[in-house]
N, C-alpha and C. Protein backbone atom coordinates (compact mmCIF):
# COMPACT_ATOMS: atom_id res chain seq x y z
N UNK A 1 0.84 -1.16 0.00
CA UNK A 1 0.00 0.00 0.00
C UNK A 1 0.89 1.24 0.00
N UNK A 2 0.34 1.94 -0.64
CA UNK A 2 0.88 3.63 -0.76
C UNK A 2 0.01 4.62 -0.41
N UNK A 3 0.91 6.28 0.12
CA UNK A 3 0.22 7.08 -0.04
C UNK A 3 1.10 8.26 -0.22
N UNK A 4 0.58 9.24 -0.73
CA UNK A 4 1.65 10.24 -1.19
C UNK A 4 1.07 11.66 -0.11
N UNK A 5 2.04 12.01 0.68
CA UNK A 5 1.49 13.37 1.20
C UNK A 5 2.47 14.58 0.61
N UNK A 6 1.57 15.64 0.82
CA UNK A 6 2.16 17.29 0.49
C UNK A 6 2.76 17.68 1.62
N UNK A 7 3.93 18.58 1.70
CA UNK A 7 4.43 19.06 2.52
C UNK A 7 4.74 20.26 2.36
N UNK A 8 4.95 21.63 3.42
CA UNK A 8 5.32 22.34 2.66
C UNK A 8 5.46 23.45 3.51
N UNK A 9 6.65 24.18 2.84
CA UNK A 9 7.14 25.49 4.11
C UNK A 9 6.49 26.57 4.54
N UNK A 10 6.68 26.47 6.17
CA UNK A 10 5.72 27.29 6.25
C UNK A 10 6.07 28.95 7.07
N UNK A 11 5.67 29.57 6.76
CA UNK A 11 6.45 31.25 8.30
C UNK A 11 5.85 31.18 9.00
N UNK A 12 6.37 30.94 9.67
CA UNK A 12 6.29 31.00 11.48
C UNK A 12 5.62 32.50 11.68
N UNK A 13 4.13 32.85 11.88
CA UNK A 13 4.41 34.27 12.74
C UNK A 13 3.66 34.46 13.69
N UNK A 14 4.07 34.99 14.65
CA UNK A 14 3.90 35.12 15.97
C UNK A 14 3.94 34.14 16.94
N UNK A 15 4.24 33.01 16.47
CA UNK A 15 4.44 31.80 17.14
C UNK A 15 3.50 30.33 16.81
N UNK A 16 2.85 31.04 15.39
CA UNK A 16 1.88 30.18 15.32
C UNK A 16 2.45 29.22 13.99
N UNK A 17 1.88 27.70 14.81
CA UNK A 17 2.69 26.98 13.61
C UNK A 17 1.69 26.29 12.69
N UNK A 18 1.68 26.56 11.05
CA UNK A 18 0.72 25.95 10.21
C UNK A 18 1.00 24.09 10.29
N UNK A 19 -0.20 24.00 9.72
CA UNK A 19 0.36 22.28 9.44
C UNK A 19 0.54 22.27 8.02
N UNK A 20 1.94 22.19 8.00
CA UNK A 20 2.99 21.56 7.10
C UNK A 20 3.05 20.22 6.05
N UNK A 21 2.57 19.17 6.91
CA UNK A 21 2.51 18.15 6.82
C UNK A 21 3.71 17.27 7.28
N UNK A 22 4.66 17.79 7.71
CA UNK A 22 5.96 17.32 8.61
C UNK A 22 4.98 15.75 9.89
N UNK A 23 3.90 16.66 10.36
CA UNK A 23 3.43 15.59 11.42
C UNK A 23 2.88 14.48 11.07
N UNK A 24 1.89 14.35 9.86
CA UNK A 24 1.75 13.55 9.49
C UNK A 24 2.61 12.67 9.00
N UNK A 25 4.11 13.30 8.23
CA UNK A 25 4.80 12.01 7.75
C UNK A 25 5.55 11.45 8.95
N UNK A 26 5.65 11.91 10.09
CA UNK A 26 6.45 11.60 11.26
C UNK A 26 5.32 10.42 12.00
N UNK A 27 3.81 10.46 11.56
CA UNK A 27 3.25 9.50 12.72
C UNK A 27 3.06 8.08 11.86
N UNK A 28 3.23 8.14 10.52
CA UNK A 28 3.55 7.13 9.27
C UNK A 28 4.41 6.46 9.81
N UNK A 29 5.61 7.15 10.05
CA UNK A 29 6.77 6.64 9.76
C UNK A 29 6.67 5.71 11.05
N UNK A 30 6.58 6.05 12.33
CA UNK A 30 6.45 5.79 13.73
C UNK A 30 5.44 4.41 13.48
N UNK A 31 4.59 4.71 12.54
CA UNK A 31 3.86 3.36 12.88
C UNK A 31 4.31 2.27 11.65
N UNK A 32 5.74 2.59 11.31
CA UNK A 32 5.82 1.45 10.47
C UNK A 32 6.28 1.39 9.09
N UNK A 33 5.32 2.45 8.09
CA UNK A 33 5.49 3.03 7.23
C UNK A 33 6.81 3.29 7.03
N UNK A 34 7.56 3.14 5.77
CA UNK A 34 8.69 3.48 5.02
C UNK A 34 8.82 4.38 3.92
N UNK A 35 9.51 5.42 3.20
CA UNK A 35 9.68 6.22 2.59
C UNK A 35 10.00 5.66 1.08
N UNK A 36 9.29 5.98 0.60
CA UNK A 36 9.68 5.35 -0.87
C UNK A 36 10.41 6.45 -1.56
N UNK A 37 9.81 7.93 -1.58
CA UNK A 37 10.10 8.19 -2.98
C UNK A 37 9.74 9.85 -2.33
N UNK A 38 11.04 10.96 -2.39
CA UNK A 38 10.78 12.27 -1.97
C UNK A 38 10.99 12.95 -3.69
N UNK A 39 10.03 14.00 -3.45
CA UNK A 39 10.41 15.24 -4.64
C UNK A 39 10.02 16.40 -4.74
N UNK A 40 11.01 17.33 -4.26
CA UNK A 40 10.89 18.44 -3.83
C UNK A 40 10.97 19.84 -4.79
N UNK A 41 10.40 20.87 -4.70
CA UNK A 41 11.21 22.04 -5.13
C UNK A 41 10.54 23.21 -4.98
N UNK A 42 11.38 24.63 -5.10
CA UNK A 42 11.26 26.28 -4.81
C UNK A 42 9.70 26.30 -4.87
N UNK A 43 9.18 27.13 -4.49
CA UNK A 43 7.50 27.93 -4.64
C UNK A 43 8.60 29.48 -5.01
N UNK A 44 8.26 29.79 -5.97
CA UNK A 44 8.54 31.12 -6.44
C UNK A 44 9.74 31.17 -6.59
N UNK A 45 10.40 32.42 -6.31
CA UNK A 45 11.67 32.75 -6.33
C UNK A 45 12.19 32.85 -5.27
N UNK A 46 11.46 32.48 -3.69
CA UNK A 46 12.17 32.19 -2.47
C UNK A 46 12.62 30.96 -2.28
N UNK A 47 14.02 31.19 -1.96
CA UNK A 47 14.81 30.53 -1.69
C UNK A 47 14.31 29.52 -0.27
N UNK A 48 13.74 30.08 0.72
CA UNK A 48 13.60 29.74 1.78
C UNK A 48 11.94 29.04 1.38
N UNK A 49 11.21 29.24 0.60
CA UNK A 49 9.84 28.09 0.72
C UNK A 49 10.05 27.30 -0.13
N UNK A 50 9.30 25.95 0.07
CA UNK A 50 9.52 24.93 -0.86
C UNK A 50 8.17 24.08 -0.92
N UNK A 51 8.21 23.27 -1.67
CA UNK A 51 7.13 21.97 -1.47
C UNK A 51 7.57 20.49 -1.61
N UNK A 52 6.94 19.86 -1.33
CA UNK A 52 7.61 18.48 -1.30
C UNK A 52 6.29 17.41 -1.66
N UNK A 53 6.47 16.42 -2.32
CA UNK A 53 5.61 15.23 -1.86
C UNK A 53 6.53 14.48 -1.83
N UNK A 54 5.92 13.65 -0.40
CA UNK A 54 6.60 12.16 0.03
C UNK A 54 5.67 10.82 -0.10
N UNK A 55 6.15 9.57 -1.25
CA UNK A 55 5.35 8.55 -0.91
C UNK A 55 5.50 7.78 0.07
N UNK A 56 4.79 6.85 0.73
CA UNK A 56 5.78 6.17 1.65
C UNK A 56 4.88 4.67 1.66
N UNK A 57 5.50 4.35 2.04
CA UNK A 57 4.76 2.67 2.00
C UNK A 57 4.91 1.49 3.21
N UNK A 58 4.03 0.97 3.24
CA UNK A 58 3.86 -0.04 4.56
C UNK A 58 3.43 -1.34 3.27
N UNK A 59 4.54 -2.21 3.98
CA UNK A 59 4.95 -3.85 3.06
C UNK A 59 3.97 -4.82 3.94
């Protein structure tokens, strides 16, 4: 089985943190789930945001 999640950078402001999708691939992984396949790249011309999808898979 597979599933592919979005990830993606986020600004921090005032202390408030968006969901990313960082947590979700962290409670995957914790339960088992393995990383198949990352691919990332820029949103615009900032250097500092990005996007990502990660597949990951449980055998």
């Amino acid at each position: 089985m597979e599933k592919v999640i979005w990830v993606r950078s986020t600004e921090k402001t005032l202390g408030a943190k968006e969901d990313d999708g960082l947590d979700t691939v962290n409670r995957y992984l914790e339960e088992g789930w393995s990383v198949k396949h990352i691919s990332a790249c820029a949103v615009g011309e900032s250097f500092s945001k990005g996007q990502a999808y990660i597949v990951i898979e449980k055998k």
